[in-house]
Structures are given as C-alpha cells and as structure tokens.
PDB file of N, CA and C in Angstrom:
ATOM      1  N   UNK A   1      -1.976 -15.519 -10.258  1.00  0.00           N
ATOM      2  CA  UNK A   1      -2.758 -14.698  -9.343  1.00  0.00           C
ATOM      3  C   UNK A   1      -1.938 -13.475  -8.911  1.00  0.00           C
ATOM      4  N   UNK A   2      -2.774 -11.832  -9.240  1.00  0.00           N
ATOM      5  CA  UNK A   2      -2.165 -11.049  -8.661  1.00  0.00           C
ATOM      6  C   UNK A   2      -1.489 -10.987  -6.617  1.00  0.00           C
ATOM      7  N   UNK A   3      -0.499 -10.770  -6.527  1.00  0.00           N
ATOM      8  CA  UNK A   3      -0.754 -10.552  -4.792  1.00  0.00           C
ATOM      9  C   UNK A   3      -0.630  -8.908  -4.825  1.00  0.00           C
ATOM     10  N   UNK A   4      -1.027  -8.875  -3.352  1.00  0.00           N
ATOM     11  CA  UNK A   4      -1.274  -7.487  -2.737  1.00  0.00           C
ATOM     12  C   UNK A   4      -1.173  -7.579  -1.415  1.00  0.00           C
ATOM     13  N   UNK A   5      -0.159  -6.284  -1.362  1.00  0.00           N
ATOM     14  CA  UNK A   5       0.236  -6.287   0.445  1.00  0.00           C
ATOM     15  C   UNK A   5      -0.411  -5.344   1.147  1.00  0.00           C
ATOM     16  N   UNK A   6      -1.276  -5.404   2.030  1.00  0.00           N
ATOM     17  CA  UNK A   6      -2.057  -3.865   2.465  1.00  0.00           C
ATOM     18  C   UNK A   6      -1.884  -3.373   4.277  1.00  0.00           C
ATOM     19  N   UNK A   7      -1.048  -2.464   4.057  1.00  0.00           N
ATOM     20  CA  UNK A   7      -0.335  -1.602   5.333  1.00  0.00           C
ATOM     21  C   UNK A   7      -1.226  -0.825   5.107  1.00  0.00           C
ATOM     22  N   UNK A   8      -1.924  -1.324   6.898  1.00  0.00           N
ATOM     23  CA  UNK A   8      -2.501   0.149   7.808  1.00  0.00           C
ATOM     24  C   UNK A   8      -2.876  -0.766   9.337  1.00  0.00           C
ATOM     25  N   UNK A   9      -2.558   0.340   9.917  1.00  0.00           N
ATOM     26  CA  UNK A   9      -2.469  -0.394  11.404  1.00  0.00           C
ATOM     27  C   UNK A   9      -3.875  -0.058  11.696  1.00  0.00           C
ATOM     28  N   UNK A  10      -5.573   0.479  10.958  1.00  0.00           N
ATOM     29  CA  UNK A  10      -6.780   0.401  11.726  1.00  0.00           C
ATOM     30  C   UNK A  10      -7.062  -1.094  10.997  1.00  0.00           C
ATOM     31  N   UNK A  11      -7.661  -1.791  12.256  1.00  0.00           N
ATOM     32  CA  UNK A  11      -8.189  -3.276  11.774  1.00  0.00           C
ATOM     33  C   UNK A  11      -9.203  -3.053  11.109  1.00  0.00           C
ATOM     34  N   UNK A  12     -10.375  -2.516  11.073  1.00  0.00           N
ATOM     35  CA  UNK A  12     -11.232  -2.415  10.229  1.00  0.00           C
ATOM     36  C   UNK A  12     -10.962  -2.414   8.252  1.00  0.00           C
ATOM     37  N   UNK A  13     -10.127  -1.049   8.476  1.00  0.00           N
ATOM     38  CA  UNK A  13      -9.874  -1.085   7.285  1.00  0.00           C
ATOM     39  C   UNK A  13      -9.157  -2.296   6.333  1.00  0.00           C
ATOM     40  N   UNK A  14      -8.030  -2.908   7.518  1.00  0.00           N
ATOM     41  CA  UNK A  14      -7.799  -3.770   6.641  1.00  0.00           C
ATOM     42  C   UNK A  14      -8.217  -5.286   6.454  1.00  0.00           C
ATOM     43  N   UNK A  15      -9.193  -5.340   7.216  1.00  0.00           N
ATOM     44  CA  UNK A  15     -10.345  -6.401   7.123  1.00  0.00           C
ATOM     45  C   UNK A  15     -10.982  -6.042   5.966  1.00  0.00           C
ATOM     46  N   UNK A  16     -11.543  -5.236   5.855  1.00  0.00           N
ATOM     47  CA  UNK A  16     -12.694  -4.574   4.652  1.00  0.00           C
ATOM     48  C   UNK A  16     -11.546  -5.011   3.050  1.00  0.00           C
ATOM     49  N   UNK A  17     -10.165  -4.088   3.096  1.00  0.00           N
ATOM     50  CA  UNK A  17      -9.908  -4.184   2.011  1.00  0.00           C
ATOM     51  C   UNK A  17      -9.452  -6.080   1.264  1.00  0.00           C
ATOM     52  N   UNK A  18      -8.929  -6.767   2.826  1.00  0.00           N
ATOM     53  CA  UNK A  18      -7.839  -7.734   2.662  1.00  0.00           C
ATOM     54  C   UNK A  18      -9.761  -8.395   1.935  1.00  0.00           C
ATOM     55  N   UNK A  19     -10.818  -8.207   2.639  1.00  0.00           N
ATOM     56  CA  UNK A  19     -12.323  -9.318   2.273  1.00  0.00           C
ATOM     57  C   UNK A  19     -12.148  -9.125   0.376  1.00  0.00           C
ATOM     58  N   UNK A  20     -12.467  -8.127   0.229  1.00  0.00           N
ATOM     59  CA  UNK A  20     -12.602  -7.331  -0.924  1.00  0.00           C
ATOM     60  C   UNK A  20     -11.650  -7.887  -2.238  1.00  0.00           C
ATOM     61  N   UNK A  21      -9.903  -7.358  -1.961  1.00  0.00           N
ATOM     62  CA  UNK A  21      -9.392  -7.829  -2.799  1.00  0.00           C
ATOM     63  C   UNK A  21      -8.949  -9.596  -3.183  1.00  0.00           C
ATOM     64  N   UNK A  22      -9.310 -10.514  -1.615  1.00  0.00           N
ATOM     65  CA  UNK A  22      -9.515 -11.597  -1.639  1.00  0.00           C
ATOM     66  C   UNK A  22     -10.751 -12.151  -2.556  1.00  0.00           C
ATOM     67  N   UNK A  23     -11.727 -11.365  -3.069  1.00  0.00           N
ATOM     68  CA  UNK A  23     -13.008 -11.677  -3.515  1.00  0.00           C
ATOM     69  C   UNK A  23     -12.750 -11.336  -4.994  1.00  0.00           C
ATOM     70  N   UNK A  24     -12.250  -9.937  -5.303  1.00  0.00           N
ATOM     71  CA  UNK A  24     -11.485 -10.196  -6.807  1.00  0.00           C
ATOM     72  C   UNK A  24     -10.273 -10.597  -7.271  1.00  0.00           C
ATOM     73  N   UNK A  25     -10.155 -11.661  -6.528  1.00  0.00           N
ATOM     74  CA  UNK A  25      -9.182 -12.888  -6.471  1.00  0.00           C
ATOM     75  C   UNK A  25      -7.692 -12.130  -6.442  1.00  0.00           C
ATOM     76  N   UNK A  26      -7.627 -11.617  -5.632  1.00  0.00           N
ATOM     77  CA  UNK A  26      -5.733 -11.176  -5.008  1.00  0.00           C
ATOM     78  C   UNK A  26      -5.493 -12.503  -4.612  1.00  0.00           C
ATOM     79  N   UNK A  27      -4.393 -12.602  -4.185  1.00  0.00           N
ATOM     80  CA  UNK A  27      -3.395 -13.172  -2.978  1.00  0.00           C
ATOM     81  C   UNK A  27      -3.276 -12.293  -1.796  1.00  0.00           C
ATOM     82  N   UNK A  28      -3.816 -12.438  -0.838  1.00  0.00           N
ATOM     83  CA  UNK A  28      -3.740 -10.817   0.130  1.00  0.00           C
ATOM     84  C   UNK A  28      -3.191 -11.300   0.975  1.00  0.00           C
ATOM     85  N   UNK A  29      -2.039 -10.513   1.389  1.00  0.00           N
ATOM     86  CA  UNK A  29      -1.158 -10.497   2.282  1.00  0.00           C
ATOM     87  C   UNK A  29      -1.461  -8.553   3.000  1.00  0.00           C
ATOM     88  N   UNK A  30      -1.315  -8.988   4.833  1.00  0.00           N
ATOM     89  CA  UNK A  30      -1.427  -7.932   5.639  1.00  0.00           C
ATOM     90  C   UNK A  30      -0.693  -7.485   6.504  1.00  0.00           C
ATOM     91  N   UNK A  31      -0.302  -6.414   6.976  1.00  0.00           N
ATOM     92  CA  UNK A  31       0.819  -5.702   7.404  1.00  0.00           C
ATOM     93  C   UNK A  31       0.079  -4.358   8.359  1.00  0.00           C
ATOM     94  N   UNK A  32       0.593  -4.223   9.484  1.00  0.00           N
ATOM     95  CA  UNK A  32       0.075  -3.526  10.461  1.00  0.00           C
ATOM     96  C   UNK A  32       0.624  -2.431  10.859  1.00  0.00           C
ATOM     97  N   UNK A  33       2.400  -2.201  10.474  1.00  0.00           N
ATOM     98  CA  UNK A  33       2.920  -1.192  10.329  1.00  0.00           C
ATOM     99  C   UNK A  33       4.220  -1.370   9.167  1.00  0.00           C
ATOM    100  N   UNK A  34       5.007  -0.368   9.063  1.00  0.00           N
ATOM    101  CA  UNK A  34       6.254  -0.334   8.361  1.00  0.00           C
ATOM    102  C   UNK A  34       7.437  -1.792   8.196  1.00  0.00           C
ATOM    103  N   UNK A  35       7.330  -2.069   9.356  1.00  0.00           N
ATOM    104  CA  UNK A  35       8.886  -3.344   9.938  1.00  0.00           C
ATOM    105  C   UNK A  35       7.730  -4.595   9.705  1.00  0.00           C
ATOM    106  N   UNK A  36       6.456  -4.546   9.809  1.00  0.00           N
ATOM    107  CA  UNK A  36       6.110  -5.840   9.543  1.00  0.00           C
ATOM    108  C   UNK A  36       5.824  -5.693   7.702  1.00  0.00           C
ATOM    109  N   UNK A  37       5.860  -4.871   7.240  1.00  0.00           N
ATOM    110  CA  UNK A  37       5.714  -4.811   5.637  1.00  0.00           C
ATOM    111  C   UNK A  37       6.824  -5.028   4.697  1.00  0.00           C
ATOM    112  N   UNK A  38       8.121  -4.792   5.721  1.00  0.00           N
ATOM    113  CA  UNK A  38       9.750  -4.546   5.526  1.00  0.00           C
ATOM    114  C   UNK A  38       9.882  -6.512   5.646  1.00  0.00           C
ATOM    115  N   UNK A  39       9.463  -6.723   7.063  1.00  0.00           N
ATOM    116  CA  UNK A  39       9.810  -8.048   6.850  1.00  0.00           C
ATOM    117  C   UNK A  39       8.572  -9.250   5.930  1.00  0.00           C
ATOM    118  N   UNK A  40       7.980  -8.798   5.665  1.00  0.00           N
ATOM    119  CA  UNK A  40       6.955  -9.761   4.571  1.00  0.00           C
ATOM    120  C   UNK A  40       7.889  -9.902   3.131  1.00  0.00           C
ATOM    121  N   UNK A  41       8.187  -8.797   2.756  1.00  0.00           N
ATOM    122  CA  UNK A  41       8.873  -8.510   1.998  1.00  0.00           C
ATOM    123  C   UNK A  41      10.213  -9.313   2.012  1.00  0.00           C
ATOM    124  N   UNK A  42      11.026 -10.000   2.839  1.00  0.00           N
ATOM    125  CA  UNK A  42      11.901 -10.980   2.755  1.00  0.00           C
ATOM    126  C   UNK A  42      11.311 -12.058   2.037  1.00  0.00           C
ATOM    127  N   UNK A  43      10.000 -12.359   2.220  1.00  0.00           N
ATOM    128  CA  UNK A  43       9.866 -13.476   1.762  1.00  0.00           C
ATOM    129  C   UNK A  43       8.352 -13.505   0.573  1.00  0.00           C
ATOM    130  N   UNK A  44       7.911 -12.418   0.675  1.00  0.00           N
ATOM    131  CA  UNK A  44       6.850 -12.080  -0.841  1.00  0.00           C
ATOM    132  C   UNK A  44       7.437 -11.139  -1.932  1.00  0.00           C
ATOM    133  N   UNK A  45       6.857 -10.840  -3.063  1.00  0.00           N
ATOM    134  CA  UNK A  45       7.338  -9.853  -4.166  1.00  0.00           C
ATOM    135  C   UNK A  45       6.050  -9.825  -4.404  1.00  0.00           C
ATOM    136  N   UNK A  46       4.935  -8.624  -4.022  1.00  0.00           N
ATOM    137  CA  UNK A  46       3.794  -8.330  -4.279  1.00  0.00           C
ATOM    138  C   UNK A  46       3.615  -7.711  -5.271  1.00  0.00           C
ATOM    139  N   UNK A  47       3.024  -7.464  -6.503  1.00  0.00           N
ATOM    140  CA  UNK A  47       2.617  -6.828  -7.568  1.00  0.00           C
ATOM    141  C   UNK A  47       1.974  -5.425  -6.963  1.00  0.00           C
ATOM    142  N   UNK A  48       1.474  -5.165  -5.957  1.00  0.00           N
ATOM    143  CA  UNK A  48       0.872  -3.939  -5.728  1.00  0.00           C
ATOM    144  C   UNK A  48       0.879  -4.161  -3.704  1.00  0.00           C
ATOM    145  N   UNK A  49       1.345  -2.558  -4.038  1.00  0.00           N
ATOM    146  CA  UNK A  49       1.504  -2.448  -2.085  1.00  0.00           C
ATOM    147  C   UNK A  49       0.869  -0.918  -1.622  1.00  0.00           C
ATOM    148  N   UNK A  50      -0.298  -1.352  -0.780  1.00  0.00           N
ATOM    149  CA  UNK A  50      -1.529   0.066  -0.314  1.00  0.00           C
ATOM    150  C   UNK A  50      -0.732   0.224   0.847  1.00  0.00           C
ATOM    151  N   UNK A  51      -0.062   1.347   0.912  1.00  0.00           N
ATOM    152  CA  UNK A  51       0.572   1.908   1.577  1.00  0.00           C
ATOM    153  C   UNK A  51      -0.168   2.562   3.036  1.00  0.00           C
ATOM    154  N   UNK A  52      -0.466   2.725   4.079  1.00  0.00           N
ATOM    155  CA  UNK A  52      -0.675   4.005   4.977  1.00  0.00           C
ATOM    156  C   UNK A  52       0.352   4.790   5.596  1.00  0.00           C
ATOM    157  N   UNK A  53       0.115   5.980   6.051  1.00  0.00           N
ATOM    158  CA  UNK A  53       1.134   6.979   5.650  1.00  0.00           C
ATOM    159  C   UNK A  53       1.524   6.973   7.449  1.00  0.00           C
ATOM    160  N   UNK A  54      -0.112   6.931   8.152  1.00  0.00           N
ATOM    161  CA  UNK A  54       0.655   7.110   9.880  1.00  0.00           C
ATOM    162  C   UNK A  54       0.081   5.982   9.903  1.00  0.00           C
ATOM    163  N   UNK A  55       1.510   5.010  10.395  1.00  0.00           N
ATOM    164  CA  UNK A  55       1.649   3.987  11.158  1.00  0.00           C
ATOM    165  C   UNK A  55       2.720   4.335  12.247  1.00  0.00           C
ATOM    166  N   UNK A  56       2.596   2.874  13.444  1.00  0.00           N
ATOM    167  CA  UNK A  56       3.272   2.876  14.624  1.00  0.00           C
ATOM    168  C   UNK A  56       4.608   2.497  14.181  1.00  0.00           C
ATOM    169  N   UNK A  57       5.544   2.518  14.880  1.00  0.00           N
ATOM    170  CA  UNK A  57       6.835   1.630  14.581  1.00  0.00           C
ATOM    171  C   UNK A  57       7.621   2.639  13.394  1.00  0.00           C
ATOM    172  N   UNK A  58       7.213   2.254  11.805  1.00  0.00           N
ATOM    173  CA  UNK A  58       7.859   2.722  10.942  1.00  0.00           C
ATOM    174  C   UNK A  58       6.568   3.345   9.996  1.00  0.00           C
ATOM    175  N   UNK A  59       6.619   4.805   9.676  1.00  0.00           N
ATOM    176  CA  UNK A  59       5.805   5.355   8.921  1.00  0.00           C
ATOM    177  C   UNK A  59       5.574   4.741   7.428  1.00  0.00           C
ATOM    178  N   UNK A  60       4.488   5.421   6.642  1.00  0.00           N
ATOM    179  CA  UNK A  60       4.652   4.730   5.196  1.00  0.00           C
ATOM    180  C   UNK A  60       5.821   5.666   4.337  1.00  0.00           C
ATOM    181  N   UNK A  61       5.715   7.143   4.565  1.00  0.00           N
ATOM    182  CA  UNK A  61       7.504   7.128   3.887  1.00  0.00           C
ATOM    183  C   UNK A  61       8.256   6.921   3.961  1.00  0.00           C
ATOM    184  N   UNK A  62       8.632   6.585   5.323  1.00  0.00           N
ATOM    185  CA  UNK A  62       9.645   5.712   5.722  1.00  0.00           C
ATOM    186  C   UNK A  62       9.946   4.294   5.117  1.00  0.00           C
ATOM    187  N   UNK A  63       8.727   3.795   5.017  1.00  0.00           N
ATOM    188  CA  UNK A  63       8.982   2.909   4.801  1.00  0.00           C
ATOM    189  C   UNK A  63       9.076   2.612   2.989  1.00  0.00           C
ATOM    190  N   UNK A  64       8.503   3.455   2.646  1.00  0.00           N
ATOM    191  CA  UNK A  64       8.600   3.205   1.457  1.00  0.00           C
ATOM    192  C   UNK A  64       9.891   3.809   0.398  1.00  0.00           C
ATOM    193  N   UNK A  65      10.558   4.653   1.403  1.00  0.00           N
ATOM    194  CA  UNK A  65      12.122   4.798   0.615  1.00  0.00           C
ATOM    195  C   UNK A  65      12.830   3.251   1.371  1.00  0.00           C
ATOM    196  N   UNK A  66      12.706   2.520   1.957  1.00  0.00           N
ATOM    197  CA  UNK A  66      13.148   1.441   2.152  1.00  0.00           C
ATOM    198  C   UNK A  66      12.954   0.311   1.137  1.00  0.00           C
ATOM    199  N   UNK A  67      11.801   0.402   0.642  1.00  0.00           N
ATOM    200  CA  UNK A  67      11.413  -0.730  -0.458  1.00  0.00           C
ATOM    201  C   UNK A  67      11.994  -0.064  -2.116  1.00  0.00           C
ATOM    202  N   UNK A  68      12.146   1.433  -1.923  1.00  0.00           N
ATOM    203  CA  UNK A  68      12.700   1.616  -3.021  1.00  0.00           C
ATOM    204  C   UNK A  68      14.096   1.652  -3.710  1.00  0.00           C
ATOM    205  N   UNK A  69      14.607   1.185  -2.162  1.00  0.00           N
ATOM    206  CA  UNK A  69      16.182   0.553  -2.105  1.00  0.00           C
ATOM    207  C   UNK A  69      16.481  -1.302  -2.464  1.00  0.00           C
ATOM    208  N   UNK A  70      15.180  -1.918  -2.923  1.00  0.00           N
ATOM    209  CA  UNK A  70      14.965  -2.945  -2.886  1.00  0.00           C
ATOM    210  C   UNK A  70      14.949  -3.273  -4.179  1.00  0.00           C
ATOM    211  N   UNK A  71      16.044  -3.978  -5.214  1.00  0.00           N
ATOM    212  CA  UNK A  71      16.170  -4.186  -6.472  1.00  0.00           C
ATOM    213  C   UNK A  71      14.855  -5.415  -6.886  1.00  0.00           C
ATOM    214  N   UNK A  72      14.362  -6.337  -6.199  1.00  0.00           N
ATOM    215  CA  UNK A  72      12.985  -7.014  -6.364  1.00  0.00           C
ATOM    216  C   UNK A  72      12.145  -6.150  -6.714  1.00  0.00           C
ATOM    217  N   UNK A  73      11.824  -4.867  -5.975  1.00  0.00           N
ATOM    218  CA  UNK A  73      10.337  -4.335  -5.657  1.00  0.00           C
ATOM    219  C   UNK A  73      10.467  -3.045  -6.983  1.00  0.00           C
ATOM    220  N   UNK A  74      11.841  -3.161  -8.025  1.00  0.00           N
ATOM    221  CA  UNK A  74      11.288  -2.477  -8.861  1.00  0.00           C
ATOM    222  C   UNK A  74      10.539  -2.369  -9.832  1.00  0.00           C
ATOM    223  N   UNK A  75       9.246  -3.271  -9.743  1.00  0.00           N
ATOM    224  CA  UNK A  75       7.947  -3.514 -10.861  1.00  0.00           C
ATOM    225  C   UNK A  75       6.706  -3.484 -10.416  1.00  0.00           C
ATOM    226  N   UNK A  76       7.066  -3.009  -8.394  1.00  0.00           N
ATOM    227  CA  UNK A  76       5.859  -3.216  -7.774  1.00  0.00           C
ATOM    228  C   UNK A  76       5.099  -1.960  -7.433  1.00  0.00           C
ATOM    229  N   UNK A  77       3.709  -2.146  -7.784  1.00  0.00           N
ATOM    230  CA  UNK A  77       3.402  -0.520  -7.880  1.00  0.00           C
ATOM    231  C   UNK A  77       3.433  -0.213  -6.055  1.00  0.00           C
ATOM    232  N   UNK A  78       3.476   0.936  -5.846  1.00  0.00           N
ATOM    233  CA  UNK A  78       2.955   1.907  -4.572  1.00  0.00           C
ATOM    234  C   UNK A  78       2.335   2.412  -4.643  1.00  0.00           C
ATOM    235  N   UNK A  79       0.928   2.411  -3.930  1.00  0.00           N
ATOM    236  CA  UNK A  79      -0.078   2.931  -3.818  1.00  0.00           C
ATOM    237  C   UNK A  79      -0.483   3.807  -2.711  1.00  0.00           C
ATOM    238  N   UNK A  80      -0.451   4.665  -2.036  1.00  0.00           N
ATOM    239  CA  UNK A  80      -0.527   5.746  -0.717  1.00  0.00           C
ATOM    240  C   UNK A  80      -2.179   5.571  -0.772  1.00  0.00           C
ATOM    241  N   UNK A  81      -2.596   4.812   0.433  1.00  0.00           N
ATOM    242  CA  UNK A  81      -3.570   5.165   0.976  1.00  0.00           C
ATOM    243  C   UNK A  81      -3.979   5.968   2.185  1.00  0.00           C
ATOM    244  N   UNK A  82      -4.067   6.862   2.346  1.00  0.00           N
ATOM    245  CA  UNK A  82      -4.059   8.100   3.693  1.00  0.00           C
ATOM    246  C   UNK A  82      -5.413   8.960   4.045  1.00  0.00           C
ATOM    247  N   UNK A  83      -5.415   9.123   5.470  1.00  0.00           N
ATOM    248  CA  UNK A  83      -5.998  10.492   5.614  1.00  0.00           C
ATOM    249  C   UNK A  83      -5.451  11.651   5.297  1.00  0.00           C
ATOM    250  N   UNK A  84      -3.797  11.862   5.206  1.00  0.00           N
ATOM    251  CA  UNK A  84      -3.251  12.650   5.194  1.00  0.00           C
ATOM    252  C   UNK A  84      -3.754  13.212   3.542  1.00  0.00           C
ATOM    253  N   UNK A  85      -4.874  14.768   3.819  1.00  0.00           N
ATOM    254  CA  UNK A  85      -5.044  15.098   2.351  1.00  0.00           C
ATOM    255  C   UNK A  85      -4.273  16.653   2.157  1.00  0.00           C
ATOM    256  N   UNK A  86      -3.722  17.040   2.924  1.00  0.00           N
ATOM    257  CA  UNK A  86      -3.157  18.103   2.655  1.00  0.00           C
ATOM    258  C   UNK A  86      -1.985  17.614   1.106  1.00  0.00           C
ATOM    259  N   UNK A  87      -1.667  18.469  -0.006  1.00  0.00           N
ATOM    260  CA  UNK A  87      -1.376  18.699  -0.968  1.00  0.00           C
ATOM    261  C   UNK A  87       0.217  18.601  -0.830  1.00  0.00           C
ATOM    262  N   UNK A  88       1.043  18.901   0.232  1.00  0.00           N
ATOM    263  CA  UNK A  88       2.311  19.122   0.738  1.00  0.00           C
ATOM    264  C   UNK A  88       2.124  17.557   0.923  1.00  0.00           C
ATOM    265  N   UNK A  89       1.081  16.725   1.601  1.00  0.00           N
ATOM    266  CA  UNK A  89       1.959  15.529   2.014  1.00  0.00           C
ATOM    267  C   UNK A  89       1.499  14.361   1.035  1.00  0.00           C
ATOM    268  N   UNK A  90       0.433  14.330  -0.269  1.00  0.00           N
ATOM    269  CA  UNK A  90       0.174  14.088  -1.431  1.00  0.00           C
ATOM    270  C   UNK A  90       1.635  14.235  -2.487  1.00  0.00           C
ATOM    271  N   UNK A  91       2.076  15.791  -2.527  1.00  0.00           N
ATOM    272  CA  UNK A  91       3.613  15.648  -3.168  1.00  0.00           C
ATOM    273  C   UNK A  91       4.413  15.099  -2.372  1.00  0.00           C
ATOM    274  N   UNK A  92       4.516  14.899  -0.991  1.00  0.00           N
ATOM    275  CA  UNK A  92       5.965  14.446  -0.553  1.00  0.00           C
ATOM    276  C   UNK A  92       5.857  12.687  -1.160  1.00  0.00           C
ATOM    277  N   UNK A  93       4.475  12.237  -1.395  1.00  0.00           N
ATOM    278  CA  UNK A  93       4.182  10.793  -1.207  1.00  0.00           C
ATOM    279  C   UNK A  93       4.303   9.974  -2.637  1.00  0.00           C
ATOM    280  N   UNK A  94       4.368  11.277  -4.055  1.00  0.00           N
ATOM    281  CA  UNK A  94       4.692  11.044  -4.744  1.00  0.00           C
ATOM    282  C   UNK A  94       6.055  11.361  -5.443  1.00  0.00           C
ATOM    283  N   UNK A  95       6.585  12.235  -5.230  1.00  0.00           N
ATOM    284  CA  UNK A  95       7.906  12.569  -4.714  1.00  0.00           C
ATOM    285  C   UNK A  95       9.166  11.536  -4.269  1.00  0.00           C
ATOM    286  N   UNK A  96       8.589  10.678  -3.309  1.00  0.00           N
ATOM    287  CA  UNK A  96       8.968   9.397  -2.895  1.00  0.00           C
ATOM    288  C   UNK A  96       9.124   8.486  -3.834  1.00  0.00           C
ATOM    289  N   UNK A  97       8.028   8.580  -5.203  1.00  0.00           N
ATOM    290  CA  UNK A  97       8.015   7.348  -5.866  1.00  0.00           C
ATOM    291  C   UNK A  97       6.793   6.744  -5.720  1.00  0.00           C
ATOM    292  N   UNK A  98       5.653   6.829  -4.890  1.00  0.00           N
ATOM    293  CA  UNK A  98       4.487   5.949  -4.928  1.00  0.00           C
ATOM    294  C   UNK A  98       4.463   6.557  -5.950  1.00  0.00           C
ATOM    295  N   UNK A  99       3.197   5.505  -6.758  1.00  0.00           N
ATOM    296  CA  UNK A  99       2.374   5.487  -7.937  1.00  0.00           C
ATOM    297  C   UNK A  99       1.754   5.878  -7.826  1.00  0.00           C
ATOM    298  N   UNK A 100       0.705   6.228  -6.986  1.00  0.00           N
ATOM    299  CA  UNK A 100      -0.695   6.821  -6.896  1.00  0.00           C
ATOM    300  C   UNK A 100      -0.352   7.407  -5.366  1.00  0.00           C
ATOM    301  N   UNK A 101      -1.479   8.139  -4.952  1.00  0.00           N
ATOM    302  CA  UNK A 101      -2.335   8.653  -3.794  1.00  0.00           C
ATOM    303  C   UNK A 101      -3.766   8.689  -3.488  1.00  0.00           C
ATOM    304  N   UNK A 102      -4.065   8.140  -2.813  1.00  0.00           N
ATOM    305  CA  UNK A 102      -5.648   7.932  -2.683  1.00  0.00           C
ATOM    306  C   UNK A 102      -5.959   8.470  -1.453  1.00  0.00           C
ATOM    307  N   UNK A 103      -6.704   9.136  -1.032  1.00  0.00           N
ATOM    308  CA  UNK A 103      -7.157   9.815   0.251  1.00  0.00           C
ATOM    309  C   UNK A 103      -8.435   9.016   0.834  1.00  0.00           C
ATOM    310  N   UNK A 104      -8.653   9.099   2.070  1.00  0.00           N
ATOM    311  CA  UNK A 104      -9.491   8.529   2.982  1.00  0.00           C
ATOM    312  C   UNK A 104     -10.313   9.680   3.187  1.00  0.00           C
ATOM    313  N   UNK A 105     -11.486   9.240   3.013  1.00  0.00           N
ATOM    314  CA  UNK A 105     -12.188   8.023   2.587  1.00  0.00           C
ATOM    315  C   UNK A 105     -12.170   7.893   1.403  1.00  0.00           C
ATOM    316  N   UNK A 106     -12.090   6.615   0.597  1.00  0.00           N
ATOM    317  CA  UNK A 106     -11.924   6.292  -0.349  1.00  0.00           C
ATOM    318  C   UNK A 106     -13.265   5.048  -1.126  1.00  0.00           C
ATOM    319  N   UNK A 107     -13.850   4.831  -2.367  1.00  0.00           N
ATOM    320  CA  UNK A 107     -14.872   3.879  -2.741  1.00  0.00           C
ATOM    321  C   UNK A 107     -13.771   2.501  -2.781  1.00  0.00           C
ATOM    322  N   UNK A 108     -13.902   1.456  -2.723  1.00  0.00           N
ATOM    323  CA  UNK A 108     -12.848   0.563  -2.493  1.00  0.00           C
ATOM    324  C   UNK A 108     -12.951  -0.286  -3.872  1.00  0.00           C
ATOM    325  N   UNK A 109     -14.210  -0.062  -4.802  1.00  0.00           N
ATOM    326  CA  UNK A 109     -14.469  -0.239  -5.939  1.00  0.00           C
ATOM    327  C   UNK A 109     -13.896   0.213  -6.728  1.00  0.00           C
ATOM    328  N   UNK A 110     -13.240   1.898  -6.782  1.00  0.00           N
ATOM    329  CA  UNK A 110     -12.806   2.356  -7.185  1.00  0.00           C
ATOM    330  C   UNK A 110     -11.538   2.336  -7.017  1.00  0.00           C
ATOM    331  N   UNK A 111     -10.995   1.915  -6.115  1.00  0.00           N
ATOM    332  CA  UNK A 111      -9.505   1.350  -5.779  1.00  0.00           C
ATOM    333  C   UNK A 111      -9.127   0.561  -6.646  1.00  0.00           C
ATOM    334  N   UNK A 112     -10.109  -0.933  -6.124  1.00  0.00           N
ATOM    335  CA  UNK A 112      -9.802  -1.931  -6.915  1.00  0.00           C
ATOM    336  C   UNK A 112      -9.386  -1.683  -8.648  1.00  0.00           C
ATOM    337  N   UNK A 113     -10.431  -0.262  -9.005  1.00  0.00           N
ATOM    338  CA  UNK A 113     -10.643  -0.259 -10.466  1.00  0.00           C
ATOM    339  C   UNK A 113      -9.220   0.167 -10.870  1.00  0.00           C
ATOM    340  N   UNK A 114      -8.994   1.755 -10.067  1.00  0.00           N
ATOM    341  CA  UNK A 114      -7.476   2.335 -10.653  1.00  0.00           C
ATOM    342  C   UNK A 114      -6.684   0.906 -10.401  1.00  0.00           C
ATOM    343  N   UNK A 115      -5.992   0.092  -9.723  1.00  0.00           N
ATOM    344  CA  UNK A 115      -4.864  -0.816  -9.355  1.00  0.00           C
ATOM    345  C   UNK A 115      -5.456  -1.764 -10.874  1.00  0.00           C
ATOM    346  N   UNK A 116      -6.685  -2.143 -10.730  1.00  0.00           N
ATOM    347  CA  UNK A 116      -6.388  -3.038 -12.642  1.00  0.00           C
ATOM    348  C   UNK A 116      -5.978  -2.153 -13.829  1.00  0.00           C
ATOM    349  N   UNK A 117      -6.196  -0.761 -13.648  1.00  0.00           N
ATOM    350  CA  UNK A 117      -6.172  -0.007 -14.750  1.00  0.00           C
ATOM    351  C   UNK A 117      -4.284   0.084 -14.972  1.00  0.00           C
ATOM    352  N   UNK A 118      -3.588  -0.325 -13.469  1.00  0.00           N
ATOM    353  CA  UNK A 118      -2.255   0.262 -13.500  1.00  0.00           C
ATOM    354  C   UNK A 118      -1.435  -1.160 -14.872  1.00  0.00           C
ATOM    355  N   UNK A 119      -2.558  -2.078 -14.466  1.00  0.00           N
ATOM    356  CA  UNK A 119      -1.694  -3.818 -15.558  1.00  0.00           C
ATOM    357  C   UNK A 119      -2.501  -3.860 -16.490  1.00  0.00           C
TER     358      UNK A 119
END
C-alpha cells in the first residue's frame, strides 16, 4: 500500500484530501504544520508528501529543506500544494526540490491522477 503524508493546517482541506486518498487506497497519514510533519517522519517513510507552503510553527520550505537533509526521504516525492500562485514562489518551491506544484484551488482527481502518473 502506497502511504501519503498531507500538510496543511485548514481542516477542511485535509479532511477532503486524507477521505479521498484513503478511498484510492493510500495509507494516509496527517500533519497540521511543519514540526508535526518533521516529527511523523521519525517514525513513517511516506512515498508521497502534499506539502502547504503557509503553515503555523514551521513553513512548507522550511520544512521541506529539512526533509531534504533526510537520507530516508530520498525516493519520496514532494508535492507543493498552495495558494501561493505567484511564479517567484512556484520557482522558489521547485528550486527547493519539490516535485511538483499545484495551486489552490486544485481538482483533487486530478491530484490523485498526476501523484499515480509520478510511479
């Protein structure tokens, strides 16, 4: 079974996505900001991690040059899910190393589709 870790501190959203990728059979694991995604990560190795970019505590670039210091997490894709659509913070997010960028609002069908297309 694939897992998937999905950082974003609005509950909605990650109700909607955690229902969703639980239904095309993930392992879903959830994370509310940066330090709780940092510490899941002690103890999961997720195949794919939906990033959000403003969180409380620890941001998603922040946090995600942290996981890219992480010799486990080098097979795990990064995925940037954001409002942030300005083009400057799209390159800084790939720049970083995520795999993708996806902007909000997003079809979640179509999520799901690019993340199978990445295996």
């Amino acid at each position: 079974m694939k897992t998937i870790l999905i950082a974003d501190d609005e509950h909605k959203i990650l109700m909607s996505l955690e229902y969703s990728f639980k239904k095309t059979g993930y392992d879903v694991y959830i994370a509310r900001d940066g330090t709780e995604v940092l510490d899941l990560l002690k103890t999961i190795t997720p195949q794919v991690i939906l990033l959000d970019i403003m969180m409380p505590n620890l941001d998603g670039y922040s946090t995600l040059e942290e996981i890219k210091q992480m010799e486990k997490m080098k097979d795990t894709k990064i995925i940037f899910l954001s409002a942030k659509s300005n083009p400057k913070d799209i390159e800084k997010g790939l720049e970083l190393g995520a795999d993708a960028y996806v902007t909000k609002p997003y079809s979640i069908k179509k999520l799901i589709q690019q993340i199978e297309e990445m295996f």
